[in-house]
PDB file of N, CA and C in Angstrom:
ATOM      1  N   UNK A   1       2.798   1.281 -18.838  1.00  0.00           N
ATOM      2  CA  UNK A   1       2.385   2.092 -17.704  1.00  0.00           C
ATOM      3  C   UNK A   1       0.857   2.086 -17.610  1.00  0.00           C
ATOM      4  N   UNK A   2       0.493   1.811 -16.588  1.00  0.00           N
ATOM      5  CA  UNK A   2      -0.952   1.879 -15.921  1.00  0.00           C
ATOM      6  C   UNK A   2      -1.847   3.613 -16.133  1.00  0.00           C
ATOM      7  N   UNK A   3      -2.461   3.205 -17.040  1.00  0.00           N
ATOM      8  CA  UNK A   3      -3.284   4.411 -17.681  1.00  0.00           C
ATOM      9  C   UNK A   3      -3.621   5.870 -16.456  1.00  0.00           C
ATOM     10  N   UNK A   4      -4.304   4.410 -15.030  1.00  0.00           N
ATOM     11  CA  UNK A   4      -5.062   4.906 -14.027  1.00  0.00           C
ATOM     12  C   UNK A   4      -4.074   5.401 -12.707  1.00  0.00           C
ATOM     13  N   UNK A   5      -3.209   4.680 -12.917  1.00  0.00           N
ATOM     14  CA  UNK A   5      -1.939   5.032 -11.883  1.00  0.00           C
ATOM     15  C   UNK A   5      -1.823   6.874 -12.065  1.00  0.00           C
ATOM     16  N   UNK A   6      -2.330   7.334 -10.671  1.00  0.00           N
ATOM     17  CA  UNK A   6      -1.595   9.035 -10.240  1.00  0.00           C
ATOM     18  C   UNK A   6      -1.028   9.267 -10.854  1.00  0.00           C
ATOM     19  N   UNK A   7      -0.719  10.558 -11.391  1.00  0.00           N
ATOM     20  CA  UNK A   7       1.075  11.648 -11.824  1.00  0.00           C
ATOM     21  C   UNK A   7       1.233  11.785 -10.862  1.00  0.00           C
ATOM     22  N   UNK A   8       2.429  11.950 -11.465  1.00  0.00           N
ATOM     23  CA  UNK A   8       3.436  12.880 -10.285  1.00  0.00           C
ATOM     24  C   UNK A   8       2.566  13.941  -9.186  1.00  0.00           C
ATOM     25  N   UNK A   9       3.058  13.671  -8.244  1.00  0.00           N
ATOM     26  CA  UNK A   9       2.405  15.680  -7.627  1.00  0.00           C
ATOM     27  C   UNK A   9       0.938  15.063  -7.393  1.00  0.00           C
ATOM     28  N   UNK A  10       0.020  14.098  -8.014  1.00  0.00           N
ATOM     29  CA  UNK A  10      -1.301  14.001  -7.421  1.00  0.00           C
ATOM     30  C   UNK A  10      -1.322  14.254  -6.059  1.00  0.00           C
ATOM     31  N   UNK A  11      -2.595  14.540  -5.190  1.00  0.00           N
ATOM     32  CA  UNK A  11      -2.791  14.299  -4.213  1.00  0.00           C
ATOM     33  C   UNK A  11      -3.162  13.770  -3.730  1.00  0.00           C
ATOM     34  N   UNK A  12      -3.200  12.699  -2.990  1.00  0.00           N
ATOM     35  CA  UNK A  12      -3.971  11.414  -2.452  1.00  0.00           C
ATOM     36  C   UNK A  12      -4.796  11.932  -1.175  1.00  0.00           C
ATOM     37  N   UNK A  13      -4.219  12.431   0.160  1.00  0.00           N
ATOM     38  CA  UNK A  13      -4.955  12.782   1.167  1.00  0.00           C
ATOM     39  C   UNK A  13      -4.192  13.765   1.788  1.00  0.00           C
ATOM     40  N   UNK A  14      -4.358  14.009   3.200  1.00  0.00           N
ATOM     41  CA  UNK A  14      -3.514  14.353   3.755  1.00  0.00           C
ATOM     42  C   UNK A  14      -2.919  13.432   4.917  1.00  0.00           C
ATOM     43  N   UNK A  15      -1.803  14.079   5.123  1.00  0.00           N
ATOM     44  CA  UNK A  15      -1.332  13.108   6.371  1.00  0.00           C
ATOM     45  C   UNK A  15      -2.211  12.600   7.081  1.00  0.00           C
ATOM     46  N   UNK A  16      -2.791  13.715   8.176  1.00  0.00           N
ATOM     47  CA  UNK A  16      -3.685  12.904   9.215  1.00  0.00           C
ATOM     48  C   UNK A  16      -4.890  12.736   8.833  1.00  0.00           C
ATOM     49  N   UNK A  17      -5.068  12.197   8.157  1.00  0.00           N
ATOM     50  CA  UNK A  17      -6.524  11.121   7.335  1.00  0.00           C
ATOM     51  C   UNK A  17      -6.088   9.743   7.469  1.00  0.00           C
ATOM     52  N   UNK A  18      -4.466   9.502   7.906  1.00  0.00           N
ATOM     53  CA  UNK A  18      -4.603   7.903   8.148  1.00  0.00           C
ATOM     54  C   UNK A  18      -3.592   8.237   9.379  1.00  0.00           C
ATOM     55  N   UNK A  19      -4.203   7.137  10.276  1.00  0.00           N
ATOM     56  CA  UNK A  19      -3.908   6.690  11.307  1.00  0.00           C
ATOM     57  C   UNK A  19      -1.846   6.491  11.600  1.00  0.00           C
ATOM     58  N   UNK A  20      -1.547   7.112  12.675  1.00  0.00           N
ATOM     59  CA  UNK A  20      -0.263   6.668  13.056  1.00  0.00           C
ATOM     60  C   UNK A  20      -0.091   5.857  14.084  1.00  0.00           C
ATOM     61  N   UNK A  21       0.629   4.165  13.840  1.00  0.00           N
ATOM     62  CA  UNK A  21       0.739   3.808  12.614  1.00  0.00           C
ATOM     63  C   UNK A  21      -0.204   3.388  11.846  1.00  0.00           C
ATOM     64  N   UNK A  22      -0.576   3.227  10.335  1.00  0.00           N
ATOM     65  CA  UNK A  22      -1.911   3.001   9.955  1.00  0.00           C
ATOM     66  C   UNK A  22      -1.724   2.999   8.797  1.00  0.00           C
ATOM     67  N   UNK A  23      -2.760   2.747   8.073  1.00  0.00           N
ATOM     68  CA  UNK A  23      -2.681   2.443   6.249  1.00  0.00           C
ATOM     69  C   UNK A  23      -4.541   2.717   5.647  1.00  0.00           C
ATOM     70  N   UNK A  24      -3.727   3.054   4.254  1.00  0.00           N
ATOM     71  CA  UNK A  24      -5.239   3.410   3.695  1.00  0.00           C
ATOM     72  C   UNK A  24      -5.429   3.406   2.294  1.00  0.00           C
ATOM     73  N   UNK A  25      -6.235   2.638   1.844  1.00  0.00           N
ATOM     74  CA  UNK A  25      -6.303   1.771   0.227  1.00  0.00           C
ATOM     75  C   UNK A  25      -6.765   3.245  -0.517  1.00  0.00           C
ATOM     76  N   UNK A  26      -5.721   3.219  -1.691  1.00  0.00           N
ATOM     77  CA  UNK A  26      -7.245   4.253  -2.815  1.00  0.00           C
ATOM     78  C   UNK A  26      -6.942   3.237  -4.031  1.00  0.00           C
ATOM     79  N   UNK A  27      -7.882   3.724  -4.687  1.00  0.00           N
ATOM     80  CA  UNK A  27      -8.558   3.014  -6.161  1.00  0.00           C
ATOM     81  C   UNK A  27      -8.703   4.172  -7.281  1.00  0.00           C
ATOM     82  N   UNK A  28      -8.052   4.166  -8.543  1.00  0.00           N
ATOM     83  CA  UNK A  28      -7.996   5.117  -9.404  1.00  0.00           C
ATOM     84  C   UNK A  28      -8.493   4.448 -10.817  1.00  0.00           C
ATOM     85  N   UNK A  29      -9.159   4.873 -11.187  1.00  0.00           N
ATOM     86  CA  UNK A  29      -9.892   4.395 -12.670  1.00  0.00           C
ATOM     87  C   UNK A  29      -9.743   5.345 -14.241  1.00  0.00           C
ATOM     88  N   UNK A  30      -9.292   4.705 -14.891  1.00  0.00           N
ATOM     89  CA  UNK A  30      -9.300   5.519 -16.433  1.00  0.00           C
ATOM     90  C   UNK A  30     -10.025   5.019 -17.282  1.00  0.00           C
ATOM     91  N   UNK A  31     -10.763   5.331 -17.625  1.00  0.00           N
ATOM     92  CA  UNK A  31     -11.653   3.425 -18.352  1.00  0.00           C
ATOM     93  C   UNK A  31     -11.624   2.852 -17.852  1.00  0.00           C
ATOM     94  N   UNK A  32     -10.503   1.832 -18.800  1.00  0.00           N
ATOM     95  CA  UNK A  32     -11.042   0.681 -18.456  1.00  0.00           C
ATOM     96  C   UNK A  32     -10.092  -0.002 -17.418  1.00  0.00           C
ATOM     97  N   UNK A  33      -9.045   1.024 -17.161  1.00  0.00           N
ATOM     98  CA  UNK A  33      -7.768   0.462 -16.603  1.00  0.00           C
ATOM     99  C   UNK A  33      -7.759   0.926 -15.114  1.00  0.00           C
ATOM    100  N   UNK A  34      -7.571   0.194 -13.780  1.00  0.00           N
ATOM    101  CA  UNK A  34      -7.492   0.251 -12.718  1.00  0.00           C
ATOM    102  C   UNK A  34      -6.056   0.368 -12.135  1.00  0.00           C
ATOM    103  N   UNK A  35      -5.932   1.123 -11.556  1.00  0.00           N
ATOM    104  CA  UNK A  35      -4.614   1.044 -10.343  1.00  0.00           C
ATOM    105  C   UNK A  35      -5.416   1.038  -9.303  1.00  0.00           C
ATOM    106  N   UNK A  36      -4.984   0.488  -8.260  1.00  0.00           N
ATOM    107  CA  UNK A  36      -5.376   0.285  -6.517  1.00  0.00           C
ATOM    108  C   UNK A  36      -3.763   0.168  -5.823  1.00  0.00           C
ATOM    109  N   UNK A  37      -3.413   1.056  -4.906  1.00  0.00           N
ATOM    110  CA  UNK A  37      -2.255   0.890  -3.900  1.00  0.00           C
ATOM    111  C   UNK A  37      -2.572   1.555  -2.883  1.00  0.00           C
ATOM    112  N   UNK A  38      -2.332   1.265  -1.872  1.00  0.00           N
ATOM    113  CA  UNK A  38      -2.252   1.999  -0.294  1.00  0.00           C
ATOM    114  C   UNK A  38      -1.110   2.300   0.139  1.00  0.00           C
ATOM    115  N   UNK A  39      -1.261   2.965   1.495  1.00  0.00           N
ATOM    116  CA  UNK A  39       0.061   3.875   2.081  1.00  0.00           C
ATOM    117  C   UNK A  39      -0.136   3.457   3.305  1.00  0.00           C
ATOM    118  N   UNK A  40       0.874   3.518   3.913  1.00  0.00           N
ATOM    119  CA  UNK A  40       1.663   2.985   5.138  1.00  0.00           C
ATOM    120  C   UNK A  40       2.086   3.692   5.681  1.00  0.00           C
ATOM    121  N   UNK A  41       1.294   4.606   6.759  1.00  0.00           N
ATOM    122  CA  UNK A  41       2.037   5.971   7.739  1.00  0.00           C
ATOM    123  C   UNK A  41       2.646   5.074   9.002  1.00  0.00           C
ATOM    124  N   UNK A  42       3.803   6.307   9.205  1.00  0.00           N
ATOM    125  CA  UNK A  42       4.194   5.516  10.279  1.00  0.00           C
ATOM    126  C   UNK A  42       5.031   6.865  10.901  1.00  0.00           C
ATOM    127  N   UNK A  43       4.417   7.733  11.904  1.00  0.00           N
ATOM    128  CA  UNK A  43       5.158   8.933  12.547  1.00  0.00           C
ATOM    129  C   UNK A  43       4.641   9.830  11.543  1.00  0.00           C
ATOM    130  N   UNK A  44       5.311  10.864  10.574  1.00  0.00           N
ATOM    131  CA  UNK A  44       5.579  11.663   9.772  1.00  0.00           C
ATOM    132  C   UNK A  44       5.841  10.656   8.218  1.00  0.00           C
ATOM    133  N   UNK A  45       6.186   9.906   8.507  1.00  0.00           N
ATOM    134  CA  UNK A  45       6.669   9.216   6.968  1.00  0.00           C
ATOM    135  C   UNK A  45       5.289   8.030   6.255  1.00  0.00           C
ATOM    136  N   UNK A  46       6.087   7.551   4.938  1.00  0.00           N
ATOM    137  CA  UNK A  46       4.693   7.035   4.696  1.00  0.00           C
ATOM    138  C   UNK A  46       5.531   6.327   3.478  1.00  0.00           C
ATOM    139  N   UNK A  47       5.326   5.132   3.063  1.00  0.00           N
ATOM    140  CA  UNK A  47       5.303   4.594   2.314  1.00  0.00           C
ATOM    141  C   UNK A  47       4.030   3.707   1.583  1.00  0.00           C
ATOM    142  N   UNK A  48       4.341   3.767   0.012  1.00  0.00           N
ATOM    143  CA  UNK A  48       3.583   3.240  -0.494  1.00  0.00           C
ATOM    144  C   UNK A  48       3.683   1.657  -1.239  1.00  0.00           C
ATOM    145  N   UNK A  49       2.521   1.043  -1.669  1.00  0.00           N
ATOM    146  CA  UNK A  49       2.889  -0.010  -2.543  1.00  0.00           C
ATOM    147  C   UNK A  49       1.607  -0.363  -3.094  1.00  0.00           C
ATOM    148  N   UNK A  50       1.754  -1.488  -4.279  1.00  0.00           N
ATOM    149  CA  UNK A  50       0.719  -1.412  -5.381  1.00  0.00           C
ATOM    150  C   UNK A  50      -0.046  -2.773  -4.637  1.00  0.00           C
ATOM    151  N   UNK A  51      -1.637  -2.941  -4.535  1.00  0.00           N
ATOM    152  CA  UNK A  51      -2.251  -3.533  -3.615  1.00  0.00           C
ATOM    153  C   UNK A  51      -2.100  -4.443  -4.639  1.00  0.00           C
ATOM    154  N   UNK A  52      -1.572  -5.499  -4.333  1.00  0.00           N
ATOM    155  CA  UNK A  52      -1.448  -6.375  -5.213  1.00  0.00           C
ATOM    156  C   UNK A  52      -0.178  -7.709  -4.645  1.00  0.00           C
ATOM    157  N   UNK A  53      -0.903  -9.070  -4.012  1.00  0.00           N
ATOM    158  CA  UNK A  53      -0.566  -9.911  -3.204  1.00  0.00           C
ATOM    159  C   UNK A  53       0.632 -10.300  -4.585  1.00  0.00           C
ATOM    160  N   UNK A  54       2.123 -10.584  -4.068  1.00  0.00           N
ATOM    161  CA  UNK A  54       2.982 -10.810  -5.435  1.00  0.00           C
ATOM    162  C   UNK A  54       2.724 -12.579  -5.295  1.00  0.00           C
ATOM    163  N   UNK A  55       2.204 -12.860  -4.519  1.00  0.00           N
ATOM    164  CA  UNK A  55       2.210 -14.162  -4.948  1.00  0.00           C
ATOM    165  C   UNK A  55       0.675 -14.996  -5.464  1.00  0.00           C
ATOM    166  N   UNK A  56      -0.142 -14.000  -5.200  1.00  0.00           N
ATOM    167  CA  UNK A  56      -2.238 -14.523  -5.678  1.00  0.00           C
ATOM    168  C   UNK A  56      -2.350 -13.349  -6.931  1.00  0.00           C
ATOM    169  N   UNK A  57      -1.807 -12.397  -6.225  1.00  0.00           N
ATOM    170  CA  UNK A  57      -2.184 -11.405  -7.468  1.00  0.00           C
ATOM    171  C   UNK A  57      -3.466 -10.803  -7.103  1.00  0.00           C
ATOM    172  N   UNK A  58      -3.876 -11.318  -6.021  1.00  0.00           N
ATOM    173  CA  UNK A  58      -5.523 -10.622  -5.724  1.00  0.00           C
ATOM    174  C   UNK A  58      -5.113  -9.287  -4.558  1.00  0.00           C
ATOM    175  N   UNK A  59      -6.119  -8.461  -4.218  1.00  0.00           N
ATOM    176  CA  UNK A  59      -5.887  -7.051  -3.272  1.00  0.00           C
ATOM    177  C   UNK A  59      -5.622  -7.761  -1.932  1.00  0.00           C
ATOM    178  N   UNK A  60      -4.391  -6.834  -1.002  1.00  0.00           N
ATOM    179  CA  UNK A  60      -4.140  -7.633   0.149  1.00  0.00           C
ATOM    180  C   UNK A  60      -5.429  -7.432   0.940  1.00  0.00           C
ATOM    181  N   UNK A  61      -5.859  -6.537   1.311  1.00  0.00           N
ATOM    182  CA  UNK A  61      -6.805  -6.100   2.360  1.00  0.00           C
ATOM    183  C   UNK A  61      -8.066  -6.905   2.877  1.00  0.00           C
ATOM    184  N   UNK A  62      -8.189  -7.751   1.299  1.00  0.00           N
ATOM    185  CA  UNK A  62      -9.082  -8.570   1.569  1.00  0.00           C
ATOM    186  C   UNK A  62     -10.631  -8.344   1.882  1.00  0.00           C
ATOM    187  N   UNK A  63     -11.449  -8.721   2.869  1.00  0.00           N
ATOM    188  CA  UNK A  63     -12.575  -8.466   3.383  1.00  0.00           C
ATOM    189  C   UNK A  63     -12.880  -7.567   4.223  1.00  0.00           C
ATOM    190  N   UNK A  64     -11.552  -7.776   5.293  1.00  0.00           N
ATOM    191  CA  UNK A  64     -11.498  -6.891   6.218  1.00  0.00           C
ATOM    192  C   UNK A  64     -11.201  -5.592   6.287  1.00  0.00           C
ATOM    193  N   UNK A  65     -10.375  -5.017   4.858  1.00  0.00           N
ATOM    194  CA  UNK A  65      -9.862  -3.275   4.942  1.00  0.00           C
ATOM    195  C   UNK A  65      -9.131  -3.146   5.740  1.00  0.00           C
ATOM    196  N   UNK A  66      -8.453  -4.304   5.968  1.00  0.00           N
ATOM    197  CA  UNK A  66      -7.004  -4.244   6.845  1.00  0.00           C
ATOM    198  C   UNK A  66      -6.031  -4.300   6.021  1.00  0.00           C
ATOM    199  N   UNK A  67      -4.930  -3.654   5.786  1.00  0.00           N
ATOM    200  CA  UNK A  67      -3.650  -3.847   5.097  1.00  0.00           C
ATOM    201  C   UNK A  67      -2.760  -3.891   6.614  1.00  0.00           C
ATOM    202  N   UNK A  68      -2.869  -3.972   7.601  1.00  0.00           N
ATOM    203  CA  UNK A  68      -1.680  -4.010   8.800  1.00  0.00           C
ATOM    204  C   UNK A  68      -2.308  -5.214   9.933  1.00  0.00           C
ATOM    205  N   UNK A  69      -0.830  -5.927  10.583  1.00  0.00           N
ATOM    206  CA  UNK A  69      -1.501  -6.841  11.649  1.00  0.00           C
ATOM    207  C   UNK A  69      -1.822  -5.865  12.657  1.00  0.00           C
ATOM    208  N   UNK A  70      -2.729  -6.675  13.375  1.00  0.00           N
ATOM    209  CA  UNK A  70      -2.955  -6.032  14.789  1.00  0.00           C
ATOM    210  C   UNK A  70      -2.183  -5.477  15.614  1.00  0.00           C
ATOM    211  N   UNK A  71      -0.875  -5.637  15.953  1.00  0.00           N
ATOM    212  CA  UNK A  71       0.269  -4.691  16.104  1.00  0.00           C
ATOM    213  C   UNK A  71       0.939  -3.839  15.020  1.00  0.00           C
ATOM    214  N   UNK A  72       0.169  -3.555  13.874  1.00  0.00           N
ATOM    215  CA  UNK A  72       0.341  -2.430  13.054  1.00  0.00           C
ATOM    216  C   UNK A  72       1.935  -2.479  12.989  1.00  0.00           C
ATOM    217  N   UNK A  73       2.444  -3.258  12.683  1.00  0.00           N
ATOM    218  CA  UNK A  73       4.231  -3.612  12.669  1.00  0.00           C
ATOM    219  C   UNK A  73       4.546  -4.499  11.238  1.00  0.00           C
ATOM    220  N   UNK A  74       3.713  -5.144  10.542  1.00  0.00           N
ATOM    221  CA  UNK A  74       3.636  -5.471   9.327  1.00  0.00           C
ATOM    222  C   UNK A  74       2.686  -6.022   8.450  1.00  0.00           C
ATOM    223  N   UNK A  75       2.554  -5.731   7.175  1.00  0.00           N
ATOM    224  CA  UNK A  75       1.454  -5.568   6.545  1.00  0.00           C
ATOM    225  C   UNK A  75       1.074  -7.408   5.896  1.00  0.00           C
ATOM    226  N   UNK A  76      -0.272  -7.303   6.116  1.00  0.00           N
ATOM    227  CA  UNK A  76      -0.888  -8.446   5.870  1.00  0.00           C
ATOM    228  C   UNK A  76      -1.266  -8.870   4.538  1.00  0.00           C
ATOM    229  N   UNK A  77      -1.518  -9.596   4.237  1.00  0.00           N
ATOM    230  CA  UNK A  77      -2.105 -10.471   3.119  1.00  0.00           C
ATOM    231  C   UNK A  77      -3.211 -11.211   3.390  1.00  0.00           C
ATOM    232  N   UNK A  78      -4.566 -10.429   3.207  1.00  0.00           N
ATOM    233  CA  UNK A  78      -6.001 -10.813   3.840  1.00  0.00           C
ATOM    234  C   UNK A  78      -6.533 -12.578   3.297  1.00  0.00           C
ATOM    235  N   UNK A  79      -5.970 -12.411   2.117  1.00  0.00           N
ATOM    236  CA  UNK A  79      -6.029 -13.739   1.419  1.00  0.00           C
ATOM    237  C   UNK A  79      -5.316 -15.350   1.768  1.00  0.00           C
ATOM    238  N   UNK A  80      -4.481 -15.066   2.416  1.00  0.00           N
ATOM    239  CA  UNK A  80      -3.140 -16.252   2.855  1.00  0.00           C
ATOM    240  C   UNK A  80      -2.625 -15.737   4.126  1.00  0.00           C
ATOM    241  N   UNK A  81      -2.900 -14.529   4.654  1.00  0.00           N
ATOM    242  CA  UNK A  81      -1.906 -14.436   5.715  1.00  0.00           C
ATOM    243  C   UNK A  81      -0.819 -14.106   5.435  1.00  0.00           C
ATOM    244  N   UNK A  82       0.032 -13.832   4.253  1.00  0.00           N
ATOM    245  CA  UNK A  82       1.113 -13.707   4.257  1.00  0.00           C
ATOM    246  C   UNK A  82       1.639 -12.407   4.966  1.00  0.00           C
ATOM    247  N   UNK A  83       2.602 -12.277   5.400  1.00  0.00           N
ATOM    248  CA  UNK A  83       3.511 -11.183   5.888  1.00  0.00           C
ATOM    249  C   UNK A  83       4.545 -10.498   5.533  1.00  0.00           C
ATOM    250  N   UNK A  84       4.798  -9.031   5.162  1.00  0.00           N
ATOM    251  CA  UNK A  84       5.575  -8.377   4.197  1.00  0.00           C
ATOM    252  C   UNK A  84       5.898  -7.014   5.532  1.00  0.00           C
ATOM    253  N   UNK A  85       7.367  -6.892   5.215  1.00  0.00           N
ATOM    254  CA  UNK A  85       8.073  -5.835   6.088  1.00  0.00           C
ATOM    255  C   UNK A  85       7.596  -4.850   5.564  1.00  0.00           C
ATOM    256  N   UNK A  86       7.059  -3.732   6.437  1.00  0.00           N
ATOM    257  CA  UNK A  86       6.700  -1.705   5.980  1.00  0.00           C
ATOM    258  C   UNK A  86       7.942  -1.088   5.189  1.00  0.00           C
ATOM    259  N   UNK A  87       8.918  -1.416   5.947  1.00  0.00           N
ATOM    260  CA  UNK A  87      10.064  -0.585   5.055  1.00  0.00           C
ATOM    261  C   UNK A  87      10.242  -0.967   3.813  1.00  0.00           C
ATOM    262  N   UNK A  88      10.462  -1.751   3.385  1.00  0.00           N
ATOM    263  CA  UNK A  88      10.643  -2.427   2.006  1.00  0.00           C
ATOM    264  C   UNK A  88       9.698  -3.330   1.191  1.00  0.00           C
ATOM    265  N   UNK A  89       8.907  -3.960   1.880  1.00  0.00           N
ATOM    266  CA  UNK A  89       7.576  -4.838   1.145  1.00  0.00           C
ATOM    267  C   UNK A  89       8.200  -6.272   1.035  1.00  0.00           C
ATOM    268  N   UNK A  90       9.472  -6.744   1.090  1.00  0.00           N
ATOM    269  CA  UNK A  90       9.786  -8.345   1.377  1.00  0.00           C
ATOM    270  C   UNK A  90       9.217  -8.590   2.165  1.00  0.00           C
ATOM    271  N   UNK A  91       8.600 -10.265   1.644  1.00  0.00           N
ATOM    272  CA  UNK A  91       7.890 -11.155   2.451  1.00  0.00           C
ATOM    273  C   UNK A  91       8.664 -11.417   3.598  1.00  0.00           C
ATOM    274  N   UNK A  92       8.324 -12.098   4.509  1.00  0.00           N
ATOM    275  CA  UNK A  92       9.103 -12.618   5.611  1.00  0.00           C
ATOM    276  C   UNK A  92       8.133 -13.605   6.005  1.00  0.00           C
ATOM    277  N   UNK A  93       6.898 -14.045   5.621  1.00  0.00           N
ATOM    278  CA  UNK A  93       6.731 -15.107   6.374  1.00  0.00           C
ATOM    279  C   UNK A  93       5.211 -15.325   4.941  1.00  0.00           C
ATOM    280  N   UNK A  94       5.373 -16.398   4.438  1.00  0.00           N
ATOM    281  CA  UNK A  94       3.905 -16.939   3.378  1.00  0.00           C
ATOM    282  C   UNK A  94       4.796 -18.560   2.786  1.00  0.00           C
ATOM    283  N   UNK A  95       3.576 -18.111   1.281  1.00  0.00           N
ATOM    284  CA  UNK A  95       4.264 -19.369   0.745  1.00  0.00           C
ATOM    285  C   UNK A  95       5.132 -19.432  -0.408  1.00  0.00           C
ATOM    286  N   UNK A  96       5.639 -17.981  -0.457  1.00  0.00           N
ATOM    287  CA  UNK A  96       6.807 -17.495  -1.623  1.00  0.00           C
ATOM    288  C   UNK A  96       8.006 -17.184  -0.711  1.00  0.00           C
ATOM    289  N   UNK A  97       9.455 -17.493  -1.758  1.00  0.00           N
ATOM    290  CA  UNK A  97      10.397 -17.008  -0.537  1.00  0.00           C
ATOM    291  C   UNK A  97      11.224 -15.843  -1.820  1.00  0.00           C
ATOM    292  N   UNK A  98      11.647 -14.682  -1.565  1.00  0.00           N
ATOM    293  CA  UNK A  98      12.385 -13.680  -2.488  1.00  0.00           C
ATOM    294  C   UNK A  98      11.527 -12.953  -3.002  1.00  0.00           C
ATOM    295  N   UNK A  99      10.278 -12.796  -2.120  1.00  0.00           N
ATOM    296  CA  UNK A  99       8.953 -12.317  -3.306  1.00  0.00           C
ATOM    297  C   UNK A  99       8.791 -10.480  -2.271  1.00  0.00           C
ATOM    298  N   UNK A 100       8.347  -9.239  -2.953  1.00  0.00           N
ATOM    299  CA  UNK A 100       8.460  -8.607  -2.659  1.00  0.00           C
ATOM    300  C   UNK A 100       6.977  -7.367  -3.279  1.00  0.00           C
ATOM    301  N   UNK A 101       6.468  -6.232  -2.363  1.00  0.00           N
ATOM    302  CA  UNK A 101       4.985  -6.005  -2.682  1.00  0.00           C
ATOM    303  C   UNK A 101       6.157  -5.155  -3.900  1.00  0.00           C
ATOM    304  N   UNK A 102       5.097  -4.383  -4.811  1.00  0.00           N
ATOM    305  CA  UNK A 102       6.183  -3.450  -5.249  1.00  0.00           C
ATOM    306  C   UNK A 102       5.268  -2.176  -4.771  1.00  0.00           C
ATOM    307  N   UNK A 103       6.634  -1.797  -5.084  1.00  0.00           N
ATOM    308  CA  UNK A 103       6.802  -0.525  -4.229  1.00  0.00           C
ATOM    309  C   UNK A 103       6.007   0.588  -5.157  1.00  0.00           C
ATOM    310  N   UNK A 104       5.121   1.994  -4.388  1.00  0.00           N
ATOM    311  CA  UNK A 104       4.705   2.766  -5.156  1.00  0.00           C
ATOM    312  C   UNK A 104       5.145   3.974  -4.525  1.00  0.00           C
ATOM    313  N   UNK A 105       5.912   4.642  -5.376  1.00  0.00           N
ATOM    314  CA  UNK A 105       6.488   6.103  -4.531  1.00  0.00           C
ATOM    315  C   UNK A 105       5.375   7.067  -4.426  1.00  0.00           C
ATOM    316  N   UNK A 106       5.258   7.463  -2.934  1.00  0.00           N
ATOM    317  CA  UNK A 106       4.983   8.537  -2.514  1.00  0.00           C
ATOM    318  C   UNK A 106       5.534   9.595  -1.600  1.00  0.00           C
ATOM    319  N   UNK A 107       5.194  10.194  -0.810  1.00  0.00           N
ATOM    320  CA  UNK A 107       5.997  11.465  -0.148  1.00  0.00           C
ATOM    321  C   UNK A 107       5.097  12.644   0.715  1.00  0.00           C
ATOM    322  N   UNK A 108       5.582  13.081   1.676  1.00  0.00           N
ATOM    323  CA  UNK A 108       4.636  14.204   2.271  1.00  0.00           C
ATOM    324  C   UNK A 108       5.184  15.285   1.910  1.00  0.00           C
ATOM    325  N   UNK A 109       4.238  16.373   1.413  1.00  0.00           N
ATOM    326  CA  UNK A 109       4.586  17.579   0.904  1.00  0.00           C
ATOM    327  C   UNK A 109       3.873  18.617   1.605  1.00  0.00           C
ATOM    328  N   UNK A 110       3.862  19.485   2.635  1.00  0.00           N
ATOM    329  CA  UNK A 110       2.747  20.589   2.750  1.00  0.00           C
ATOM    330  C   UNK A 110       1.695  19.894   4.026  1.00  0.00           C
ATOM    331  N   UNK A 111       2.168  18.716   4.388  1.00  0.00           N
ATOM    332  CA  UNK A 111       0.753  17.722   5.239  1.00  0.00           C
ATOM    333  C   UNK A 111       0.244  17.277   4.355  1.00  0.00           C
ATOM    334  N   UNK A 112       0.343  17.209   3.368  1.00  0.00           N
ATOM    335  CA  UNK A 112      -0.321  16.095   2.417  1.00  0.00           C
ATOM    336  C   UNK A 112       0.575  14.685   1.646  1.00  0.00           C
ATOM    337  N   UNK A 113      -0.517  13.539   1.335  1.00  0.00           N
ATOM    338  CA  UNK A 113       0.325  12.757   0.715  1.00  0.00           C
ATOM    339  C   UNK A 113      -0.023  12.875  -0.951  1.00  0.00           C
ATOM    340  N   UNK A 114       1.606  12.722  -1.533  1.00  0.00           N
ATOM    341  CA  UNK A 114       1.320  12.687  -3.332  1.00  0.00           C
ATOM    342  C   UNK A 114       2.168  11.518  -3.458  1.00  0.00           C
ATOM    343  N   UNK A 115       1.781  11.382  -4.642  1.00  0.00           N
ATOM    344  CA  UNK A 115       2.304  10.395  -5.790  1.00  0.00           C
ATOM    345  C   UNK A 115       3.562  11.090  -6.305  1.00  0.00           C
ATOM    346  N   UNK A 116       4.450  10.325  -6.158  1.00  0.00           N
ATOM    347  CA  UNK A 116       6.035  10.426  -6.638  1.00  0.00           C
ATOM    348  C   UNK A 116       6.057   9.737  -8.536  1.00  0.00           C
TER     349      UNK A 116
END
């Protein structure tokens, strides 16, 4: 387990601090150990996943601080382009086939988002 990775119950933001639909990177440090994952609002709901391209291994967002295409309908891979569904994180369109972001549970509690 990732030293730097949230508990349970952390608080990350609140809802409307990211855009509907919209996404928004955080970065957590313990030493020497890093977690980085973003969230994926979409209405009231929000899913998360660990920024981390499953097929480069490098952060999706890239240069730009985009994790979503321009129709904000599925999340990008700043590095390759690749394309991964919001609901679940399977690819649907790169150069891996069965490859999937993983998933990081979160949840709205109160208008805010936490770590599951």
């Amino acid at each position: 387990m990732n030293p730097a990775r949230p508990t349970s119950g952390a608080v990350l933001c609140l809802l409307d601090e990211i855009a509907s639909p919209g996404a928004r990177g955080f970065r957590f440090r313990e030493g020497d150990a890093v977690f980085a994952g973003f969230v994926v609002r979409r209405g009231e709901a929000v899913v998360g996943y660990v920024d981390s391209c499953p097929h480069a291994g490098w952060p999706l967002a890239g240069p730009s601080g985009r994790f979503l295409t321009r129709d904000n309908d599925l999340i990008l891979c700043g590095g390759h382009a690749a394309l991964f569904r919001i609901d679940d994180g399977a690819m649907v369109a790169g150069p891996c086939q069965a490859v999937a972001l993983t998933a990081w549970p979160v949840d709205v509690q109160d208008g805010q988002i936490v770590a599951l």
